[in-house]
Protein backbone atom coordinates (compact mmCIF):
# COMPACT_ATOMS: atom_id res chain seq x y z
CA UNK A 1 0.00 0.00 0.00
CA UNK A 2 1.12 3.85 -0.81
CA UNK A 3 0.97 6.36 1.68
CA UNK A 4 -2.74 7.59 -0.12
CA UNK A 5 -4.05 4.04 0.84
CA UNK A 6 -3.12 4.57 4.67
CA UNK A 7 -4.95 7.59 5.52
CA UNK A 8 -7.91 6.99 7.27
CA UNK A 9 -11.15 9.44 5.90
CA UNK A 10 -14.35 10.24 7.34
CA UNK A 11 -16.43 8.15 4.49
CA UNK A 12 -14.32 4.82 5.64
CA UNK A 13 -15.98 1.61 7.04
CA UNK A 14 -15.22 -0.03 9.88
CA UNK A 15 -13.55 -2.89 7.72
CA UNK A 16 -12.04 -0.58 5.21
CA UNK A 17 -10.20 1.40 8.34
CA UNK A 18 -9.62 -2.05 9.99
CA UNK A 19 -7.60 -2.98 7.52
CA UNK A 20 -5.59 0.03 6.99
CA UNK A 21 -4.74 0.67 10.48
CA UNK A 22 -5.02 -2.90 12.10
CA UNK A 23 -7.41 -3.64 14.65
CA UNK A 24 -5.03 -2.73 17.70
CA UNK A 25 -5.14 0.94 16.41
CA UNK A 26 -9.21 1.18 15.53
CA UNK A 27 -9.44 -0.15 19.38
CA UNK A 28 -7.58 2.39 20.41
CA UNK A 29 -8.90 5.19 18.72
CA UNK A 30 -13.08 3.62 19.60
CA UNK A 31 -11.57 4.04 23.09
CA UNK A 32 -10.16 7.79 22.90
CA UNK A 33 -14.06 8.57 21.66
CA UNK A 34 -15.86 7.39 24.29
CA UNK A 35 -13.69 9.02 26.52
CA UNK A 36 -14.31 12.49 25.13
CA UNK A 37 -17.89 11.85 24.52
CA UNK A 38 -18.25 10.74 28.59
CA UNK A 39 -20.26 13.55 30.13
CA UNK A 40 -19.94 16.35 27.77
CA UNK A 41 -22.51 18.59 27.93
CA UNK A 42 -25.21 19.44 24.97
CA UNK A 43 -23.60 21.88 22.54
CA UNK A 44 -25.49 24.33 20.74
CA UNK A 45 -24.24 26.45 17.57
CA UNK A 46 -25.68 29.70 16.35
CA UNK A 47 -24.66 31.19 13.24
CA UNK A 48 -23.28 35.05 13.63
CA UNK A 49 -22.53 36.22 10.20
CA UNK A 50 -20.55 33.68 8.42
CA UNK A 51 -19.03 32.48 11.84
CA UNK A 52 -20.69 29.62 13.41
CA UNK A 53 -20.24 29.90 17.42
CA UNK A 54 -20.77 26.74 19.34
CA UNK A 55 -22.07 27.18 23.05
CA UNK A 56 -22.78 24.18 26.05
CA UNK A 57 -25.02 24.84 28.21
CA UNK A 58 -23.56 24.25 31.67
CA UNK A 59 -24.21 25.81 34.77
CA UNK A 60 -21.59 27.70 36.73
CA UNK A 61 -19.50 26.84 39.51
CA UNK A 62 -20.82 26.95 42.68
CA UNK A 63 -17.52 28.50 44.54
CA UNK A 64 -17.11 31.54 46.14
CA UNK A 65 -13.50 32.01 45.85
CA UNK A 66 -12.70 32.38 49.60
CA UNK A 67 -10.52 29.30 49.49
CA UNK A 68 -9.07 30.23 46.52
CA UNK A 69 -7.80 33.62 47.89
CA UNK A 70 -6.87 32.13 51.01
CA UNK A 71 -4.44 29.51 49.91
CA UNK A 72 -2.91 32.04 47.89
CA UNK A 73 -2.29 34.73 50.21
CA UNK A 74 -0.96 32.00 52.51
CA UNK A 75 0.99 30.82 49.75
CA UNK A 76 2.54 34.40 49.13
CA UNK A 77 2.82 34.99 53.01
CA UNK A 78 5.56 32.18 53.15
CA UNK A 79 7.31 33.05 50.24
CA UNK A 80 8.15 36.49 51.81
CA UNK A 81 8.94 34.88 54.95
CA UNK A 82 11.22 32.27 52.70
CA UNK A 83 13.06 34.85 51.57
CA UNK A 84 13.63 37.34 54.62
CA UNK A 85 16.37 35.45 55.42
CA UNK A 86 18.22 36.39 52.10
CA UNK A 87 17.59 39.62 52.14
CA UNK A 88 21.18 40.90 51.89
CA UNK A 89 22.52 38.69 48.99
CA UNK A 90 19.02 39.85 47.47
CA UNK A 91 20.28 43.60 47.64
CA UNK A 92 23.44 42.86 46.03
CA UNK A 93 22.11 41.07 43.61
CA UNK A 94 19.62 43.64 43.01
CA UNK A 95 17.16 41.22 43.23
CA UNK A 96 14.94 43.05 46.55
CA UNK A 97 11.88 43.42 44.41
CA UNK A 98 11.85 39.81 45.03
CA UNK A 99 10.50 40.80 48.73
CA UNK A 100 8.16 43.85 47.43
CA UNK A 101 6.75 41.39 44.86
CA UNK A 102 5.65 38.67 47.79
CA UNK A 103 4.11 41.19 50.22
CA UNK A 104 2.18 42.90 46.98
CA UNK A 105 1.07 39.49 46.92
CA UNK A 106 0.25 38.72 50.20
CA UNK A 107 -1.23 42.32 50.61
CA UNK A 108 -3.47 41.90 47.73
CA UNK A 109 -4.40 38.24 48.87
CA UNK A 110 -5.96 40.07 51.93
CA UNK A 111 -8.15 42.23 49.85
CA UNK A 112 -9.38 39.84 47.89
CA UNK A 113 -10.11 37.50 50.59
CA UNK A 114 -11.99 40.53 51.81
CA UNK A 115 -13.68 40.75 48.78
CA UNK A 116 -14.88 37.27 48.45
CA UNK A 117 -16.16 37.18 51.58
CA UNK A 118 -18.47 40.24 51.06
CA UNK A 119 -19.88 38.97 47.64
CA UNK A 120 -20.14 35.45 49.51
CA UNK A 121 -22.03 36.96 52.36
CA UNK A 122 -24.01 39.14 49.70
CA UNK A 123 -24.89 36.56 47.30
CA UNK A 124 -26.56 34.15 50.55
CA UNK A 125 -28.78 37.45 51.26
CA UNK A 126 -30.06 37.03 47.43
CA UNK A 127 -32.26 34.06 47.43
CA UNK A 128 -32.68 32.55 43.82
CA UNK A 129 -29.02 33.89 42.99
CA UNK A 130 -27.23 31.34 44.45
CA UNK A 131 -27.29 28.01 46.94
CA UNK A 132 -27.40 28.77 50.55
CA UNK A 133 -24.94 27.28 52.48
């Protein structure tokens, strides 16, 4: 067989891509299918123009980001502690906006954990906007 006769096309039959790729391979590639066909949601496509735009409809998270922020600024908080201790190779390397970088991190951590909390603690006054804890 050339290298025309290999390539698998959309038209083929099971037999006719059986026998160009061996049954090993069609197994394998049955397989990779079902696993990206496994709880996919419903897509729908609407047609803007001459673009066609394909949407699922799946409902949003249900997380409020408190966690999120938290680990993070905690994350950032023991970086700058980390690297206190080599604070004076860090100047003469000229490398101290190492230090200024972790506490803008850690400062803005605490905002947004601020922040999340107050939208949390909004949202849960909204009924019909979110779950309630």
């Amino acid at each position: 067989m050339d290298e025309d006769e290999m390539v698998v096309r959309a038209g083929d039959g099971p037999e006719t891509i059986e026998r160009k790729l061996g049954h090993r391979e069609r197994a394998r590639l049955e397989r990779a299918a079902r696993r990206h066909e496994l709880g996919r949601p419903d897509v729908e496509e609407f047609e803007i123009g001459r673009t066609t735009h394909r949407v699922a409809a799946v409902e949003p998270m249900d997380l409020d980001g408190v966690r999120t922020m938290t680990i993070g600024t905690i994350l950032w908080g023991v970086a700058t502690v980390a690297l206190l201790p080599f604070l004076g190779t860090l100047e003469q390397q000229g490398r101290t906006w190492w230090v200024w970088a972790s506490l803008a991190g850690l400062g803005l951590g605490l905002i947004g954990i601020e922040y999340c909390r107050r939208r949390r603690n909004a949202l849960a006054h909204q009924p019909g906007r979110r779950r309630a804890r």
